[in-house]
N, C-alpha and C. Protein backbone atom coordinates (compact mmCIF):
# COMPACT_ATOMS: atom_id res chain seq x y z
N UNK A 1 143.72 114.40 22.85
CA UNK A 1 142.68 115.42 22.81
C UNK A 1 142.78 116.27 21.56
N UNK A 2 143.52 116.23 20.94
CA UNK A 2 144.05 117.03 19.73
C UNK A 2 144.70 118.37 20.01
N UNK A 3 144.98 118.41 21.08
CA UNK A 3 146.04 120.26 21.13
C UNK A 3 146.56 120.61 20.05
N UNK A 4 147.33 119.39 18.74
CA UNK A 4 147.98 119.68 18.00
C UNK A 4 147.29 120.21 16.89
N UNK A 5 146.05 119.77 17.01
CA UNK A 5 145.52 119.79 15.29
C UNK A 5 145.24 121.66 14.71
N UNK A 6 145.08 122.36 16.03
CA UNK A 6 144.56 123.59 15.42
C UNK A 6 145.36 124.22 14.47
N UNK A 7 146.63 123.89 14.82
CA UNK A 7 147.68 124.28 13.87
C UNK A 7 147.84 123.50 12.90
N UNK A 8 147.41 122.53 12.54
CA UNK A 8 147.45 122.04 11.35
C UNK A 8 145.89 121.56 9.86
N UNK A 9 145.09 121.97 11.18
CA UNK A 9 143.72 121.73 10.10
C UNK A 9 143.57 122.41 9.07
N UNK A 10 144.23 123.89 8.86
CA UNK A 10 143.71 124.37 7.91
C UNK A 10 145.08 123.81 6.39
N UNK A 11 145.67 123.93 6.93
CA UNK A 11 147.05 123.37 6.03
C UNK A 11 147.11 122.01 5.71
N UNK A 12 146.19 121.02 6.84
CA UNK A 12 146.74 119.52 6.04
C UNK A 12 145.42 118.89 5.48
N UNK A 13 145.34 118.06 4.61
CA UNK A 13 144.32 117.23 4.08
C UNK A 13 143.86 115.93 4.84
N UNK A 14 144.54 115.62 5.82
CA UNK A 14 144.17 114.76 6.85
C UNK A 14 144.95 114.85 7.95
N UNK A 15 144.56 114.33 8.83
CA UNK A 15 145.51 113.97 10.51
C UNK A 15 145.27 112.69 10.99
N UNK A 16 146.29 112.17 11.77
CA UNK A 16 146.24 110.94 12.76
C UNK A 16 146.91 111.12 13.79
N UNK A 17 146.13 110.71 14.99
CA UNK A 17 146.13 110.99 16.02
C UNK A 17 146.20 110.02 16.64
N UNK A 18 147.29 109.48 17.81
CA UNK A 18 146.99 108.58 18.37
C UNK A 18 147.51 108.68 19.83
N UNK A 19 147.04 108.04 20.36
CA UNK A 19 146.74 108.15 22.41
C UNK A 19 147.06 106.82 23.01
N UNK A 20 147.18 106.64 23.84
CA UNK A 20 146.69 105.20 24.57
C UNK A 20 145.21 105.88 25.53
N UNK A 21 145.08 107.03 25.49
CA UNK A 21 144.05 107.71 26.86
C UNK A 21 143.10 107.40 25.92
N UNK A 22 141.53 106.73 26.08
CA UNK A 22 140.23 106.44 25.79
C UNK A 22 140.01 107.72 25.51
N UNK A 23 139.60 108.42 27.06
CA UNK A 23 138.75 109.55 26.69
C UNK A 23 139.73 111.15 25.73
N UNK A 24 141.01 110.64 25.77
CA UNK A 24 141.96 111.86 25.27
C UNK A 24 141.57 111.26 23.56
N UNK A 25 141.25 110.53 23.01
CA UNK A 25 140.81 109.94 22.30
C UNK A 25 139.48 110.77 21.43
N UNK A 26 138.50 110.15 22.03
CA UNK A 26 137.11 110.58 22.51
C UNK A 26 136.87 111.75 21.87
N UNK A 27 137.84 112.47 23.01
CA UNK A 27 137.48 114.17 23.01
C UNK A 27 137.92 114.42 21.12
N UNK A 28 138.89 113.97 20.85
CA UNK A 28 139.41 114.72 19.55
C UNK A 28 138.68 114.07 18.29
N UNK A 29 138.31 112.67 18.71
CA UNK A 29 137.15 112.38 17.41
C UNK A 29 135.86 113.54 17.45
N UNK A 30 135.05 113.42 18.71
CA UNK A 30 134.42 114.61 19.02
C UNK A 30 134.37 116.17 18.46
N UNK A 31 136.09 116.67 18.40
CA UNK A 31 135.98 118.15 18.21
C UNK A 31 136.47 118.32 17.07
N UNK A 32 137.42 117.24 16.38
CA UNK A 32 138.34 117.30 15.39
C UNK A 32 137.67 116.11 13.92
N UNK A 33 136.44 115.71 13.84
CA UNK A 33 136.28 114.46 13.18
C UNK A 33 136.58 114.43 11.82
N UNK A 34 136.25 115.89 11.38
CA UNK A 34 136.14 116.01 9.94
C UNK A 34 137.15 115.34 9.05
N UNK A 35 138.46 115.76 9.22
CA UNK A 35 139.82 115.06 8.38
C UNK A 35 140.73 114.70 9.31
N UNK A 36 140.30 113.57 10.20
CA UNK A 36 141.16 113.04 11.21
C UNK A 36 140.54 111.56 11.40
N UNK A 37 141.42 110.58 11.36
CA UNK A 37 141.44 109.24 12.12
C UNK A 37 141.89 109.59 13.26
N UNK A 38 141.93 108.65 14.12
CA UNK A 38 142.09 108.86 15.34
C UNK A 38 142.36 106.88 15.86
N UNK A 39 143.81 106.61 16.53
CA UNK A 39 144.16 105.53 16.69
C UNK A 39 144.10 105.28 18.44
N UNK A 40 143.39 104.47 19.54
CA UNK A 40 143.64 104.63 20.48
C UNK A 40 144.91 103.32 20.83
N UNK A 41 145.41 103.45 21.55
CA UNK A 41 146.83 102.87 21.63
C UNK A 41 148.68 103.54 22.03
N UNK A 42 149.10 102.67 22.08
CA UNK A 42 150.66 103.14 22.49
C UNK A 42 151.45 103.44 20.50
N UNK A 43 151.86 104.49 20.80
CA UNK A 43 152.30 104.47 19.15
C UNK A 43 153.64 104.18 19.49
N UNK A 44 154.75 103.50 20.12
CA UNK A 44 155.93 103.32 20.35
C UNK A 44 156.33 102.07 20.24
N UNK A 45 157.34 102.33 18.98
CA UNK A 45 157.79 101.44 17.87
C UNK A 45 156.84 101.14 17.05
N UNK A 46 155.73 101.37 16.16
CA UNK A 46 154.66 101.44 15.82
C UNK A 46 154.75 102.17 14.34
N UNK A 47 154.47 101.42 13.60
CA UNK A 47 155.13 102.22 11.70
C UNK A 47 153.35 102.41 11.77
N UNK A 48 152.85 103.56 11.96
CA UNK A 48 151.34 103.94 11.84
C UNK A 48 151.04 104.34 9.65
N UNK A 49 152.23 105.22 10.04
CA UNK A 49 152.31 105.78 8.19
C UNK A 49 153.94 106.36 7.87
N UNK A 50 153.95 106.96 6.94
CA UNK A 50 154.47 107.97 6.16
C UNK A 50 154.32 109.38 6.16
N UNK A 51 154.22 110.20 7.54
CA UNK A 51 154.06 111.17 7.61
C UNK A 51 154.88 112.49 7.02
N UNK A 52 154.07 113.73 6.55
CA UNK A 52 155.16 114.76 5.96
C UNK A 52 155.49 115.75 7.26
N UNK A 53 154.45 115.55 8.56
CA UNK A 53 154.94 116.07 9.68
C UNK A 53 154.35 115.49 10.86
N UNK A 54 154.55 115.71 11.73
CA UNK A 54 154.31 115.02 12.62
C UNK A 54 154.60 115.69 14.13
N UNK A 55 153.54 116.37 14.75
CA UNK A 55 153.36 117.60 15.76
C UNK A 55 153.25 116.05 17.03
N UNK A 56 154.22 116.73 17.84
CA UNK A 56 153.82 115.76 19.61
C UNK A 56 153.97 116.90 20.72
N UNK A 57 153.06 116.85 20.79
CA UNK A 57 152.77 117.87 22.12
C UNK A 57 152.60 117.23 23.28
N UNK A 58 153.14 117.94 24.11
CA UNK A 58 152.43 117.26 25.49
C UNK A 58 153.03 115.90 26.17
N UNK A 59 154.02 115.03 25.30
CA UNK A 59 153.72 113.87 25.57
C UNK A 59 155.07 113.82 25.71
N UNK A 60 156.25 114.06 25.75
CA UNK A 60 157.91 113.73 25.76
C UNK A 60 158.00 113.91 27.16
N UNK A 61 157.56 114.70 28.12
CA UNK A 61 157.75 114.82 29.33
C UNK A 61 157.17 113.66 30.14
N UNK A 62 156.46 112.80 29.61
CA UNK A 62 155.63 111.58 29.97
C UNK A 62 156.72 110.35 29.96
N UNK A 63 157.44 110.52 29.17
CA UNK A 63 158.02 109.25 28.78
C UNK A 63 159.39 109.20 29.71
N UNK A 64 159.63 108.28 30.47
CA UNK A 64 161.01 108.21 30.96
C UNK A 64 162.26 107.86 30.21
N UNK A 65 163.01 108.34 31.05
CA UNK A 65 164.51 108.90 30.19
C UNK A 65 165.36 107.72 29.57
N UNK A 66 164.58 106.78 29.99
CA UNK A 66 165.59 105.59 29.34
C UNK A 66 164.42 105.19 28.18
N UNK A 67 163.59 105.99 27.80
CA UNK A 67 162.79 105.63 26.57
C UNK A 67 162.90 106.71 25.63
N UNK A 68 163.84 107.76 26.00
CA UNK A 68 164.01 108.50 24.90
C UNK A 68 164.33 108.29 23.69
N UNK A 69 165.23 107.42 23.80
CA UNK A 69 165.77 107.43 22.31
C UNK A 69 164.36 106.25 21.48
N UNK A 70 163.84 105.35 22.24
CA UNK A 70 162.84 104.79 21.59
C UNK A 70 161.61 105.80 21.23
N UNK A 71 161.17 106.84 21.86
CA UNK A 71 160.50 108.00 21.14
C UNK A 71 161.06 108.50 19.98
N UNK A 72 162.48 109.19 20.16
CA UNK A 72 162.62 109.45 18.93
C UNK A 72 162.70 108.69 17.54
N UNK A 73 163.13 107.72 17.97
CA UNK A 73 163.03 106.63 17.33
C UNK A 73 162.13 106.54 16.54
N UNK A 74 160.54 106.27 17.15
CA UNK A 74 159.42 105.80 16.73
C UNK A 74 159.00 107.15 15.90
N UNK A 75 159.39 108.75 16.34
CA UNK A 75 159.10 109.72 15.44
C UNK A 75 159.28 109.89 14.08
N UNK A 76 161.00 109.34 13.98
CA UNK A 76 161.75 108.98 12.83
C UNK A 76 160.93 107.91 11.67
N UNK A 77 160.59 106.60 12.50
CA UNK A 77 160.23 105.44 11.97
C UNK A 77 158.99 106.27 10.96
N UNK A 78 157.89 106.88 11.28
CA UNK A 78 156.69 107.35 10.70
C UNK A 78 156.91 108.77 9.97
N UNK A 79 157.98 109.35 10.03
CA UNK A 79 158.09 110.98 9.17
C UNK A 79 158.87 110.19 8.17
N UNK A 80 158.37 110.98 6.86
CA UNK A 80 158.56 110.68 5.79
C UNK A 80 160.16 111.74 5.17
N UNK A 81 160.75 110.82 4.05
CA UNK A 81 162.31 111.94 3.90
C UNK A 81 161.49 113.49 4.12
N UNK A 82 162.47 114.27 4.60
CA UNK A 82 162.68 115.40 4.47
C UNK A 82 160.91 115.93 5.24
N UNK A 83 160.97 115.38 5.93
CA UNK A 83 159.98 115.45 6.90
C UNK A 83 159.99 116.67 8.02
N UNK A 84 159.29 117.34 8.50
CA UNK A 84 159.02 118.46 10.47
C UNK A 84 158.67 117.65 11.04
N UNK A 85 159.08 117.42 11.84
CA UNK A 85 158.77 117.09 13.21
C UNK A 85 158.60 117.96 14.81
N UNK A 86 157.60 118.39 15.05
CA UNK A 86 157.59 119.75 16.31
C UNK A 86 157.33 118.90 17.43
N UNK A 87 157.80 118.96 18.30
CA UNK A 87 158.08 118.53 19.63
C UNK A 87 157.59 119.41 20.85
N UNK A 88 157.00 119.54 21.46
CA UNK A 88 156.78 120.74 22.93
C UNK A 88 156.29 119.94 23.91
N UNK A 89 156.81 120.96 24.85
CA UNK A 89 156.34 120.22 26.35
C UNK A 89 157.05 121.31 27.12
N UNK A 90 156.35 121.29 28.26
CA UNK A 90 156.10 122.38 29.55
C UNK A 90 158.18 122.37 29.80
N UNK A 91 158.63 123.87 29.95
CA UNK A 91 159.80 123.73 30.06
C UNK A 91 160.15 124.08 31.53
N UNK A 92 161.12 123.14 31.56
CA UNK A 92 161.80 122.45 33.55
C UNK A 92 162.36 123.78 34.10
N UNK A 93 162.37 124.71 33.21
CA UNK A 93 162.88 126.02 34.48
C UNK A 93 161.09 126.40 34.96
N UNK A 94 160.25 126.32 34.34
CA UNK A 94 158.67 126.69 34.51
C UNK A 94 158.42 125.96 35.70
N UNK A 95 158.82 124.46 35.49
CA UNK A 95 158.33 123.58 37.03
C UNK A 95 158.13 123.98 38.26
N UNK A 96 159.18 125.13 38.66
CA UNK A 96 159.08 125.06 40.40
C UNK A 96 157.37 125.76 40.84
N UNK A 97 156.87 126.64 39.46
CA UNK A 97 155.78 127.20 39.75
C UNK A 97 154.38 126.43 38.92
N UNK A 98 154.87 124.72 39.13
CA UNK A 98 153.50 123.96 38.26
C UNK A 98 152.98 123.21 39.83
N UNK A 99 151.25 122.86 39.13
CA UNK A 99 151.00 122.54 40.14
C UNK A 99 151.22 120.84 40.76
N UNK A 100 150.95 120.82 41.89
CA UNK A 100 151.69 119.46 42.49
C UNK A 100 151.24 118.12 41.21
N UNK A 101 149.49 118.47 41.14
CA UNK A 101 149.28 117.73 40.22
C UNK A 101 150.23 117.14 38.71
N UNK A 102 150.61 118.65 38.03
CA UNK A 102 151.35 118.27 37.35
C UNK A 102 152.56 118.01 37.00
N UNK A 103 153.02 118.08 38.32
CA UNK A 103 154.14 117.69 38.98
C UNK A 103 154.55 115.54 38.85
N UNK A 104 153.37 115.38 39.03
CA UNK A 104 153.11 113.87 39.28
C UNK A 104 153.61 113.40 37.97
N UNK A 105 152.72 114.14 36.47
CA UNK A 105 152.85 113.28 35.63
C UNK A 105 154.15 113.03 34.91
N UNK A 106 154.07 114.79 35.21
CA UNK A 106 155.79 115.26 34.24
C UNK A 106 156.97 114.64 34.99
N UNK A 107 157.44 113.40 34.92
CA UNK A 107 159.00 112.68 34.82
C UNK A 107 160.15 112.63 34.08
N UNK A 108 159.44 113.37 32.81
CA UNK A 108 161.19 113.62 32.19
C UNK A 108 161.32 115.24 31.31
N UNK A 109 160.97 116.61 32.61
CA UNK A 109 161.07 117.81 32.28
C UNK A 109 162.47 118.06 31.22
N UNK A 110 162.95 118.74 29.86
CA UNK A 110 163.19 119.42 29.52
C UNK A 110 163.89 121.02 29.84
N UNK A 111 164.95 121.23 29.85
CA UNK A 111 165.05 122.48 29.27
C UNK A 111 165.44 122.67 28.06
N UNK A 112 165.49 124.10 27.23
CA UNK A 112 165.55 124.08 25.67
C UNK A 112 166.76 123.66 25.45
N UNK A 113 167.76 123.87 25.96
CA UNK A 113 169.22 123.31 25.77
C UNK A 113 169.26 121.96 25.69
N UNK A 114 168.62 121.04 26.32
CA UNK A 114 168.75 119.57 26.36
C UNK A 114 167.25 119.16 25.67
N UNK A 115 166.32 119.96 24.86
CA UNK A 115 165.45 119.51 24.13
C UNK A 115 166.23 119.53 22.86
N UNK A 116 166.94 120.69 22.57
CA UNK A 116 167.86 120.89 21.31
C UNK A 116 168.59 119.67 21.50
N UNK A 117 169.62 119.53 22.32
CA UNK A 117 170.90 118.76 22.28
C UNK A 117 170.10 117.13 22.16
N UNK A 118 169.57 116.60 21.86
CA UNK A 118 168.27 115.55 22.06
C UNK A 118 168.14 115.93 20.86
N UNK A 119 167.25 116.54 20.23
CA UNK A 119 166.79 116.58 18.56
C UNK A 119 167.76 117.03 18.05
N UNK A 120 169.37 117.29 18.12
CA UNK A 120 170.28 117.02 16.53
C UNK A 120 170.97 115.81 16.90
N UNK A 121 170.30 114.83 17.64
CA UNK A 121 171.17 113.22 17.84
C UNK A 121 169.85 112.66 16.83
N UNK A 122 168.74 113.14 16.54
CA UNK A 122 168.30 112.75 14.98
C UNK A 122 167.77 113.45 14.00
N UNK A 123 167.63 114.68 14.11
CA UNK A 123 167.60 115.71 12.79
C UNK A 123 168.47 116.09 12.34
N UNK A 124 168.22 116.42 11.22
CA UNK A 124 169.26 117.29 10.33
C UNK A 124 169.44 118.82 10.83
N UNK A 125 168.71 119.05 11.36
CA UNK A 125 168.58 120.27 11.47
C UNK A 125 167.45 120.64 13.06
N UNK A 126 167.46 121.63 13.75
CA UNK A 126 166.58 121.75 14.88
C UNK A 126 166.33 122.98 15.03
N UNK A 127 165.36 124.02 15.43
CA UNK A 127 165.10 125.06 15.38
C UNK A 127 164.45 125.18 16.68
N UNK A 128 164.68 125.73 17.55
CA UNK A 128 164.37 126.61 19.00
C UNK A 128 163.36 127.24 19.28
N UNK A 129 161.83 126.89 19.65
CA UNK A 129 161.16 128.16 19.67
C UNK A 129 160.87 128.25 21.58
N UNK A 130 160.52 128.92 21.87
CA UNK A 130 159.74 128.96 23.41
C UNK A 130 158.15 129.51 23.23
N UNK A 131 157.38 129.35 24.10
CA UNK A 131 156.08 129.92 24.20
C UNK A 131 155.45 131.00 25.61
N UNK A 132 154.82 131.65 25.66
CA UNK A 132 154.26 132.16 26.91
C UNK A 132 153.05 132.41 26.94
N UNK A 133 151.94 132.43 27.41
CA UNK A 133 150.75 132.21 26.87
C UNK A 133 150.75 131.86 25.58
N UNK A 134 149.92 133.18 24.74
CA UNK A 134 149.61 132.32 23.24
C UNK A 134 151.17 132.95 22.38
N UNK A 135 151.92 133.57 23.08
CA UNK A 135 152.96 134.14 21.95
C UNK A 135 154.26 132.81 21.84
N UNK A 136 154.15 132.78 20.64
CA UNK A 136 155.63 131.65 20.57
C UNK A 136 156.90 132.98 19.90
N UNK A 137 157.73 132.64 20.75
CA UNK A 137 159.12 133.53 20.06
C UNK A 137 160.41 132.81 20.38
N UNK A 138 161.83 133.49 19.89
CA UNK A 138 162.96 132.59 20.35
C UNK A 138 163.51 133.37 21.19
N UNK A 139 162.96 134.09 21.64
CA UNK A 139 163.62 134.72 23.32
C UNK A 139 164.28 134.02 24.31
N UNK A 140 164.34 134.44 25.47
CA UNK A 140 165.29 133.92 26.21
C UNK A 140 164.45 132.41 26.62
N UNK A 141 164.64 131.53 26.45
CA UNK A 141 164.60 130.36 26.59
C UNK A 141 164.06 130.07 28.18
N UNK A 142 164.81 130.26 29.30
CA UNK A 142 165.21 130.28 30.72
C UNK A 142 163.16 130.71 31.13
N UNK A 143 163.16 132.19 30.27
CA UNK A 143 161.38 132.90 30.77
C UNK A 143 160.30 132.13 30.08
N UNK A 144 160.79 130.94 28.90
CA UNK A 144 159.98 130.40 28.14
C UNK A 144 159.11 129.66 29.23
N UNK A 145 157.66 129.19 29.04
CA UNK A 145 157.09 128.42 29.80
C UNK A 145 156.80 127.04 29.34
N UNK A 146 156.72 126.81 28.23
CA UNK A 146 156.35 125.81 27.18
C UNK A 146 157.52 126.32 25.79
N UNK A 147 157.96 124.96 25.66
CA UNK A 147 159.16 125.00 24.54
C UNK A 147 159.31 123.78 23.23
N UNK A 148 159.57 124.10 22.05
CA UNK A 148 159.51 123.12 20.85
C UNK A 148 160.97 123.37 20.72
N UNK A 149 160.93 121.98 19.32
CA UNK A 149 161.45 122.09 18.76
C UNK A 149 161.06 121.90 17.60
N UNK A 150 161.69 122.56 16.26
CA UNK A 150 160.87 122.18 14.73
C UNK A 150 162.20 120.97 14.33
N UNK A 151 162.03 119.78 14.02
CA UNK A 151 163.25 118.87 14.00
C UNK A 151 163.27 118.70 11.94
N UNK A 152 164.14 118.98 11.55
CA UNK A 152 164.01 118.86 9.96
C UNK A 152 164.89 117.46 9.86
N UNK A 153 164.79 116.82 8.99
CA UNK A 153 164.88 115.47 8.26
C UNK A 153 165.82 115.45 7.28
């Protein structure tokens, strides 16, 4: 759907986006067309480009735990040297108050401690943020509701 792009349209000269969801697809050619391709498909193990960053939202909590390291993997494979990589997804102390629905999809919840300890088994470097509505800060982690990481290369 593009969640990621707002933060990056005004700063990048193009985007690629890719889904296996049709209509998650759809929607972001739709709202985002101007400087964006848009790939529908599984991007895992998948050399798409040479990226200088590379934002995944939404989508690490999707993937089961014995495909982690093939996510990161495939993040690595497409960021270019000395590359960002930002990572977020809904954080597992937030769960007990999500709804059943999204309960279903999310199979491999996060907390920031084990999102960190996970991104320096391949960055150089990892940086901590949490979110709560629209404020992102590095506060206490535990009240965060949604959590990144910035992964440096």
């Amino acid at each position: 759907e593009g969640v990621g792009i707002p933060a990056l349209r005004k700063v990048c000269a193009h985007y690629t986006g890719i889904d296996f969801d049709s209509e998650a697809i759809q929607t972001a050619k739709l709202n985002f067309f101007e400087k964006g391709t848009f790939i529908e498909g599984d991007f895992m193990h998948k050399k798409i480009g040479s990226f200088d960053s590379i934002v995944s939202l939404d989508v690490i909590e999707h993937i089961d735990k014995k495909h982690e390291d093939d996510y990161f993997q495939t993040m690595l494979l497409n960021l270019a040297p000395h590359g960002t990589c930002i990572i977020g997804t809904p954080n597992d102390t937030a769960s007990p108050y999500a709804s059943e629905a999204s309960k279903v999809g999310h199979i491999n919840l996060y907390t920031q401690e084990r999102l960190i300890e996970a991104g320096k088994k391949y960055f150089k470097r990892v940086l901590p943020f949490g979110m709560n509505d629209e404020l992102t800060h590095t506060g206490y982690a535990a009240m965060a509701h949604y959590i990144f990481i910035v992964g440096l290369t």
